[in-house]
C-alpha atoms as a PDB file:
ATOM      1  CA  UNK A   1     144.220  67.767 138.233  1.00  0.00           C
ATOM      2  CA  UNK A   2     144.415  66.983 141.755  1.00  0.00           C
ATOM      3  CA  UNK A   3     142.539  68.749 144.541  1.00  0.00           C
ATOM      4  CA  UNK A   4     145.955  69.661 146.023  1.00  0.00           C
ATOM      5  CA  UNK A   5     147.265  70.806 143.007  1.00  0.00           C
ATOM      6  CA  UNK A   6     144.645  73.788 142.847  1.00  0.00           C
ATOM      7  CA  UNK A   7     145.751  75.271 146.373  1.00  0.00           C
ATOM      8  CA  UNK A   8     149.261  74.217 146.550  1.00  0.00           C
ATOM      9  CA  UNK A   9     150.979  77.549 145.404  1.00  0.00           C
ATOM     10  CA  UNK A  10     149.295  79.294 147.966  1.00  0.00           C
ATOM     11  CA  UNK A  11     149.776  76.956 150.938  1.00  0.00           C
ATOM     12  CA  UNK A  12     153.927  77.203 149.728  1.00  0.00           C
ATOM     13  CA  UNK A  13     153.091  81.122 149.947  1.00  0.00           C
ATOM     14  CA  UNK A  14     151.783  80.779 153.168  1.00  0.00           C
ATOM     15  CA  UNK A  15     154.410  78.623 155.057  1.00  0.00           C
ATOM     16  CA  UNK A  16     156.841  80.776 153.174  1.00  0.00           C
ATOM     17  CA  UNK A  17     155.046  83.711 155.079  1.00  0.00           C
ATOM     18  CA  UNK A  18     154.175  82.215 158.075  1.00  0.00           C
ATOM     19  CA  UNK A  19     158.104  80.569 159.035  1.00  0.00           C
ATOM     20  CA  UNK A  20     159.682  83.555 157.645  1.00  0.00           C
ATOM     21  CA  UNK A  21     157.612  85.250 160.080  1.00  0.00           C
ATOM     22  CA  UNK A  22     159.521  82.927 162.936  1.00  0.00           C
ATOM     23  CA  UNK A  23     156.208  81.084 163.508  1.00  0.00           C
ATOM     24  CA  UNK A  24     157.265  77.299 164.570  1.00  0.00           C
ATOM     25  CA  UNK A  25     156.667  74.580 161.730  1.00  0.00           C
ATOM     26  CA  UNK A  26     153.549  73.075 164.117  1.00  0.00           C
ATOM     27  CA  UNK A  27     152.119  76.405 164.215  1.00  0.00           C
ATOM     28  CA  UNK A  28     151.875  76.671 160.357  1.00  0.00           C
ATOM     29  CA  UNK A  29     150.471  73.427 159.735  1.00  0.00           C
ATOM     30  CA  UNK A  30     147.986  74.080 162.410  1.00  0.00           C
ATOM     31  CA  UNK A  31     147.256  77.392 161.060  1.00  0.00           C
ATOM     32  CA  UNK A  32     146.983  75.774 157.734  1.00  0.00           C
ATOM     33  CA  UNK A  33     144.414  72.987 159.140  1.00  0.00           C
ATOM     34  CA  UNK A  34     141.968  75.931 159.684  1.00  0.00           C
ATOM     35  CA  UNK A  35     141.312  76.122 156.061  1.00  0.00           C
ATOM     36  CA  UNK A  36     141.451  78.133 153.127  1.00  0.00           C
ATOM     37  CA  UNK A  37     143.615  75.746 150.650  1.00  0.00           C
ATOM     38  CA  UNK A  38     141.102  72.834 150.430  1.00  0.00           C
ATOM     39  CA  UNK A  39     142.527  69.176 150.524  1.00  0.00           C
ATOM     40  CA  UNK A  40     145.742  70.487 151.541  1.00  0.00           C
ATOM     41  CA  UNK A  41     143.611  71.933 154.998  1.00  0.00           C
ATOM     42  CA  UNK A  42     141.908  68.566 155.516  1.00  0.00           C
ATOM     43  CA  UNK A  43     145.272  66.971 154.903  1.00  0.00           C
ATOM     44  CA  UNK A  44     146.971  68.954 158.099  1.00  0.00           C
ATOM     45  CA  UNK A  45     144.338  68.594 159.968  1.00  0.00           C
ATOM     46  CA  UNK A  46     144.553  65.428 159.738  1.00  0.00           C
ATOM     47  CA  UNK A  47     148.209  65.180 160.389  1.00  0.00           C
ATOM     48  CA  UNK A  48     147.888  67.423 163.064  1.00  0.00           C
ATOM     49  CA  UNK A  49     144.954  65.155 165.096  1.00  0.00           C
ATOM     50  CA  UNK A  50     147.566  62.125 164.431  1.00  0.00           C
ATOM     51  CA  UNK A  51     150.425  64.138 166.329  1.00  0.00           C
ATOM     52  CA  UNK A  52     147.757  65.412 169.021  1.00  0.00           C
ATOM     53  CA  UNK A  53     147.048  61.581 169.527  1.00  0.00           C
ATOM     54  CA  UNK A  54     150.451  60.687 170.183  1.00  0.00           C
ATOM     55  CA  UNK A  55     152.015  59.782 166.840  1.00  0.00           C
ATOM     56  CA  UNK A  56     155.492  61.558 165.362  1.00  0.00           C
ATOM     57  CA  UNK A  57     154.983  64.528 163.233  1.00  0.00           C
ATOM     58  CA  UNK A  58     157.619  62.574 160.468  1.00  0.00           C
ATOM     59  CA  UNK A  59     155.562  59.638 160.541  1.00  0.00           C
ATOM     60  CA  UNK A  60     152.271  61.931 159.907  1.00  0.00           C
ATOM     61  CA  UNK A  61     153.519  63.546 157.139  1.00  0.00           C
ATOM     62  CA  UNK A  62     154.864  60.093 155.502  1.00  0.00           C
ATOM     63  CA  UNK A  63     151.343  58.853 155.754  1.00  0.00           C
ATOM     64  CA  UNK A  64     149.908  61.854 154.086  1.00  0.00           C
ATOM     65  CA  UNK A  65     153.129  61.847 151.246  1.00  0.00           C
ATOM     66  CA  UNK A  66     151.949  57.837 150.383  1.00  0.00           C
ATOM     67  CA  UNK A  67     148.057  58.779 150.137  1.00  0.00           C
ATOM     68  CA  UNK A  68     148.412  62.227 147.745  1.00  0.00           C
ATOM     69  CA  UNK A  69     148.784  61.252 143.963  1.00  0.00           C
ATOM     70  CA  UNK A  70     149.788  65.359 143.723  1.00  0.00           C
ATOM     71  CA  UNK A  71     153.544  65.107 143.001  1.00  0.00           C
ATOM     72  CA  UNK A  72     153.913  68.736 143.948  1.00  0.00           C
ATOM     73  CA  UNK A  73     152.185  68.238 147.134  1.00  0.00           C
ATOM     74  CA  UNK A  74     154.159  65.594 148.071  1.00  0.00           C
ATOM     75  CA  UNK A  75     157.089  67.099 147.190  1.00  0.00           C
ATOM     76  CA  UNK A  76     155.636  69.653 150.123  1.00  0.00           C
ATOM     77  CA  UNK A  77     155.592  67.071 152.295  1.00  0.00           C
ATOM     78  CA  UNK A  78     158.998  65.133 151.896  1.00  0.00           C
ATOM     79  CA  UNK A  79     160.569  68.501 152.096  1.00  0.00           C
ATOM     80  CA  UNK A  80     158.925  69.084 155.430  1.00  0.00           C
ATOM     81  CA  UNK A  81     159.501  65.308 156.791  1.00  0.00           C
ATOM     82  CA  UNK A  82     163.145  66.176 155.757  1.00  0.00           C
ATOM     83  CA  UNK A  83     162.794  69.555 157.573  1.00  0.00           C
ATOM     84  CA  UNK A  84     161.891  67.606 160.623  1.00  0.00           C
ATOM     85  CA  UNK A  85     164.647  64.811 160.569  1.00  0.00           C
ATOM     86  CA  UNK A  86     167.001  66.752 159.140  1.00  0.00           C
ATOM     87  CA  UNK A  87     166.681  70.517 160.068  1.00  0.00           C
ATOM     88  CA  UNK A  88     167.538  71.739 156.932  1.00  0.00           C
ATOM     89  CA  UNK A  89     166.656  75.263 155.775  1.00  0.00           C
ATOM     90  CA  UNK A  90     162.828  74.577 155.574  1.00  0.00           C
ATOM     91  CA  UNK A  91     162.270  78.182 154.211  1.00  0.00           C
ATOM     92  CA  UNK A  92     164.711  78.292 151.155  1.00  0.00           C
ATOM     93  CA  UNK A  93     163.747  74.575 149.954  1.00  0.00           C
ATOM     94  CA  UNK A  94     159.973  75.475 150.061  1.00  0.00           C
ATOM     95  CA  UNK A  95     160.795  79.010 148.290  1.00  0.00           C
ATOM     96  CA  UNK A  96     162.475  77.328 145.493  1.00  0.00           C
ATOM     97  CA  UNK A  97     159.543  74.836 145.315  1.00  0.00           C
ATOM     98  CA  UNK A  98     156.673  77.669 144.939  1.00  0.00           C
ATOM     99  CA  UNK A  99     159.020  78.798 142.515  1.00  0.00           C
ATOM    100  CA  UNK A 100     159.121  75.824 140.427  1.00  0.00           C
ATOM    101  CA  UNK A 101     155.660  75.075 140.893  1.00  0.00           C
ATOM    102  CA  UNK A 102     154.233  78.973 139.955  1.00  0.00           C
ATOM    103  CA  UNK A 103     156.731  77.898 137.132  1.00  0.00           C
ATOM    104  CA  UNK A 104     154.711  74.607 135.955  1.00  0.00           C
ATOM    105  CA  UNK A 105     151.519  76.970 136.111  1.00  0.00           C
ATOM    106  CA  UNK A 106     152.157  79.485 134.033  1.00  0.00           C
ATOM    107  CA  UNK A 107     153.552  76.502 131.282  1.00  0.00           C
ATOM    108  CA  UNK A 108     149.833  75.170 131.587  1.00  0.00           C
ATOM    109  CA  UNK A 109     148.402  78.568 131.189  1.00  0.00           C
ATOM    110  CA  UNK A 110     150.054  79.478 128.521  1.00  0.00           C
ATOM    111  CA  UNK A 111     149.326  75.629 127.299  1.00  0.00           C
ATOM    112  CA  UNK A 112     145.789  76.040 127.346  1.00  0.00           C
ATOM    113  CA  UNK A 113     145.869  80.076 125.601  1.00  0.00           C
ATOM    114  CA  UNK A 114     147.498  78.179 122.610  1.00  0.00           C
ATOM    115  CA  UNK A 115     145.485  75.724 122.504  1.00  0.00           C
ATOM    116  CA  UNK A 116     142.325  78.208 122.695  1.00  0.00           C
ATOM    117  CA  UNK A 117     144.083  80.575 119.851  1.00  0.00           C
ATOM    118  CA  UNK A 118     141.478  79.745 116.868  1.00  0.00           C
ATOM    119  CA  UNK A 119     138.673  79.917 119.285  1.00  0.00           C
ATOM    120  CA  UNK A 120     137.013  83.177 119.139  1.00  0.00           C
ATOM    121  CA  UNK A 121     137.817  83.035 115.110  1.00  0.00           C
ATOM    122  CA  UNK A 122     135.464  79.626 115.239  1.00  0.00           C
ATOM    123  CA  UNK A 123     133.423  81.273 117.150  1.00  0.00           C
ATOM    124  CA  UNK A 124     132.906  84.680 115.662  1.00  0.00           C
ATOM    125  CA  UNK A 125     132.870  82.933 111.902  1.00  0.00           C
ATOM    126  CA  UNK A 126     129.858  80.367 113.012  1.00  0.00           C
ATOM    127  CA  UNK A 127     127.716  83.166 115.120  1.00  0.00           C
ATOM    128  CA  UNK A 128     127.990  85.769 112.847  1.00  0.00           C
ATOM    129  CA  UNK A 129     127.891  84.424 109.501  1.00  0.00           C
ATOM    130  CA  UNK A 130     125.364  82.142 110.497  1.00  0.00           C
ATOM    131  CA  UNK A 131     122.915  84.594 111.068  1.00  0.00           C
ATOM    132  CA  UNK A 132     124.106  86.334 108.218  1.00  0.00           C
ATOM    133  CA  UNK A 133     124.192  84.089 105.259  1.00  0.00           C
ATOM    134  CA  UNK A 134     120.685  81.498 106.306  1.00  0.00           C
ATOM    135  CA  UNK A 135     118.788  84.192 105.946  1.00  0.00           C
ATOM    136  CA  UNK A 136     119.428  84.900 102.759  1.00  0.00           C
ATOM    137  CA  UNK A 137     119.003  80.779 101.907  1.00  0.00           C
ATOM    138  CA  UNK A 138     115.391  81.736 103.146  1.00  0.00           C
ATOM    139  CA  UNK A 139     114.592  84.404 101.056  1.00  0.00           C
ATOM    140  CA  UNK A 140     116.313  82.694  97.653  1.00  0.00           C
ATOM    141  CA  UNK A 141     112.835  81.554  96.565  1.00  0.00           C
ATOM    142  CA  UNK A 142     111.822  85.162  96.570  1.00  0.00           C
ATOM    143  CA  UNK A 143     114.658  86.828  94.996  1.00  0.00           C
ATOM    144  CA  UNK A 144     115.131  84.064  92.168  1.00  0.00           C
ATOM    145  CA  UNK A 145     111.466  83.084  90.548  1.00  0.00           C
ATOM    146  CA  UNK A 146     113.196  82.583  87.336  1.00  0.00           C
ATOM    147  CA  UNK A 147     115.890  79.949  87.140  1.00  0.00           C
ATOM    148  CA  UNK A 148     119.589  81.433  86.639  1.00  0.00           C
ATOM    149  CA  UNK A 149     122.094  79.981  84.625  1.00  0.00           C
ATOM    150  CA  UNK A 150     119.782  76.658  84.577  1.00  0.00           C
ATOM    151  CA  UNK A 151     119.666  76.505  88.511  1.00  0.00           C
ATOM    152  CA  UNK A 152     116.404  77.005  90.479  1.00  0.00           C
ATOM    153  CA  UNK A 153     116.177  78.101  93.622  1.00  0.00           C
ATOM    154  CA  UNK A 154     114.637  75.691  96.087  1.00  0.00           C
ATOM    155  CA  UNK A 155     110.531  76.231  97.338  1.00  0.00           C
ATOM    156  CA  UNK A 156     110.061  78.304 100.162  1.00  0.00           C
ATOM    157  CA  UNK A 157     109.373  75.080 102.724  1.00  0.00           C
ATOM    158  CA  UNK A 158     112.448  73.602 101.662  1.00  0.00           C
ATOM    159  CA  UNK A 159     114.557  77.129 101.895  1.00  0.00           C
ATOM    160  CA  UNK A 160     113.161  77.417 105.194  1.00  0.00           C
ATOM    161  CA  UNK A 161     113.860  73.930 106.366  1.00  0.00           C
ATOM    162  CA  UNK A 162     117.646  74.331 104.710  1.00  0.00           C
ATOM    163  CA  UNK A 163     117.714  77.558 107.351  1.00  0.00           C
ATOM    164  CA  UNK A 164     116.226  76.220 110.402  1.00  0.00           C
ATOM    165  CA  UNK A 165     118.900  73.345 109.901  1.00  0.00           C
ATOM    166  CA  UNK A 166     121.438  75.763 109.631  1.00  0.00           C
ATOM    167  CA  UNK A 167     120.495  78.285 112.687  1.00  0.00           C
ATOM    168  CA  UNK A 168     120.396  74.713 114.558  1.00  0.00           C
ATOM    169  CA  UNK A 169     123.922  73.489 113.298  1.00  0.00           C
ATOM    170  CA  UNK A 170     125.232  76.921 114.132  1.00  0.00           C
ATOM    171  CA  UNK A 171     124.157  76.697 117.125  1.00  0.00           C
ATOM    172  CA  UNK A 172     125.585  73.070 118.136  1.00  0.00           C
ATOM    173  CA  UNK A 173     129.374  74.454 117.201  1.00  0.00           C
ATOM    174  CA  UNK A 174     129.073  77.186 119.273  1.00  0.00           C
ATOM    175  CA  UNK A 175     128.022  74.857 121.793  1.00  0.00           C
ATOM    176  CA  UNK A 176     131.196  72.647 121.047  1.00  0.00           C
ATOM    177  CA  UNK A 177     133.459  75.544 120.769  1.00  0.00           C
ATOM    178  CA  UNK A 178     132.105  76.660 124.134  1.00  0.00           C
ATOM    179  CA  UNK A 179     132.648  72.669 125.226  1.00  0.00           C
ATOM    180  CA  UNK A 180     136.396  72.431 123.922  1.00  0.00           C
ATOM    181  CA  UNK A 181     137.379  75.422 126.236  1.00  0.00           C
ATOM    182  CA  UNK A 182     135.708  74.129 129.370  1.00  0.00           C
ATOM    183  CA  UNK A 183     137.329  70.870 128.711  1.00  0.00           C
ATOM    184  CA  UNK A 184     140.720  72.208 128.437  1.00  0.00           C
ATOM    185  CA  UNK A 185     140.668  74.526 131.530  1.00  0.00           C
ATOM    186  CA  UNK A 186     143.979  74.110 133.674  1.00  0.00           C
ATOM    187  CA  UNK A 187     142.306  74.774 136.645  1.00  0.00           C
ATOM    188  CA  UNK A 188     144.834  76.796 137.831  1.00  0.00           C
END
């Protein structure tokens, strides 16, 4: 995910706040260059030193809309260059597009929850019965001197050796369990 992705929703919220407020379009993205939303600040401030030095605020934001790989972010910023060019209702257009965009975010959430569903089933089934049944693999050698049904239980090193593998399997799937979510996180 792009680093504009992450803070996008809440830099829409913000010029949705901000120009609703009847703050001028230059004033947000200055106010928005300040910080707090990540790439998206060191974008504007960034496209607010190229209009400082001179350069049209359209042609700032085109530059910025050609380096972001974020389609949501620049979507943000061809709906301002529009804004500018075009004076179009710059509030409405970016309301609908925090809409759509807290839209795409909850589809990933909910993306990654079902793809998480058999999780904590893996997970409670390998760190609890783990512990549970190895044990009892240890102690066979104890419990069954006398072979049953023509099957002998295995020497105590080996019984203890079958364990140990299995405390250290257990704990490798749990560690892979644990990897799977990290490596699925939205980052939302």
């Amino acid at each position: 995910m792009e680093s504009e992705e992450r803070d996008l929703l809440a830099a829409l919220r913000a010029f949705d706040v901000l120009l609703g407020a009847g703050i001028g379009l230059e004033s947000v993205l200055i106010n928005l260059a300040r910080g707090g939303y990540g790439a998206i600040s060191t974008d504007m401030e960034r496209i607010m030193k190229g209009v400082n030095d001179g350069r049209r605020l359209e042609d700032e934001l085109t530059k910025a809309a050609t380096r972001t790989k974020s389609t949501g972010y620049k979507r943000l910023l061809n709906t301002l260059k529009t804004n500018v060019t075009s004076n179009t209702d710059l509030i409405v257009d970016l309301r609908r597009q925090a809409d759509r965009e807290e839209e795409e975010r909850t589809e990933r959430i909910e993306k990654y929850i079902e793809a998480l569903e058999g999780m904590p089933t893996g997970l409670l089934t390998v760190g609890m019965l783990g512990p549970i049944m190895l044990p009892l693999v240890a102690v066979m050698p104890y419990l069954f001197t006398v072979p049953v049904a023509g099957i002998t239980a295995p020497s105590p090193a080996t019984a203890n050796l079958i364990s140990m593998a299995g405390y250290t399997i257990s704990v490798v799937i749990m560690a892979l369990i644990g990897l799977k979510a990290h490596t699925k996180d939205p980052g939302v």
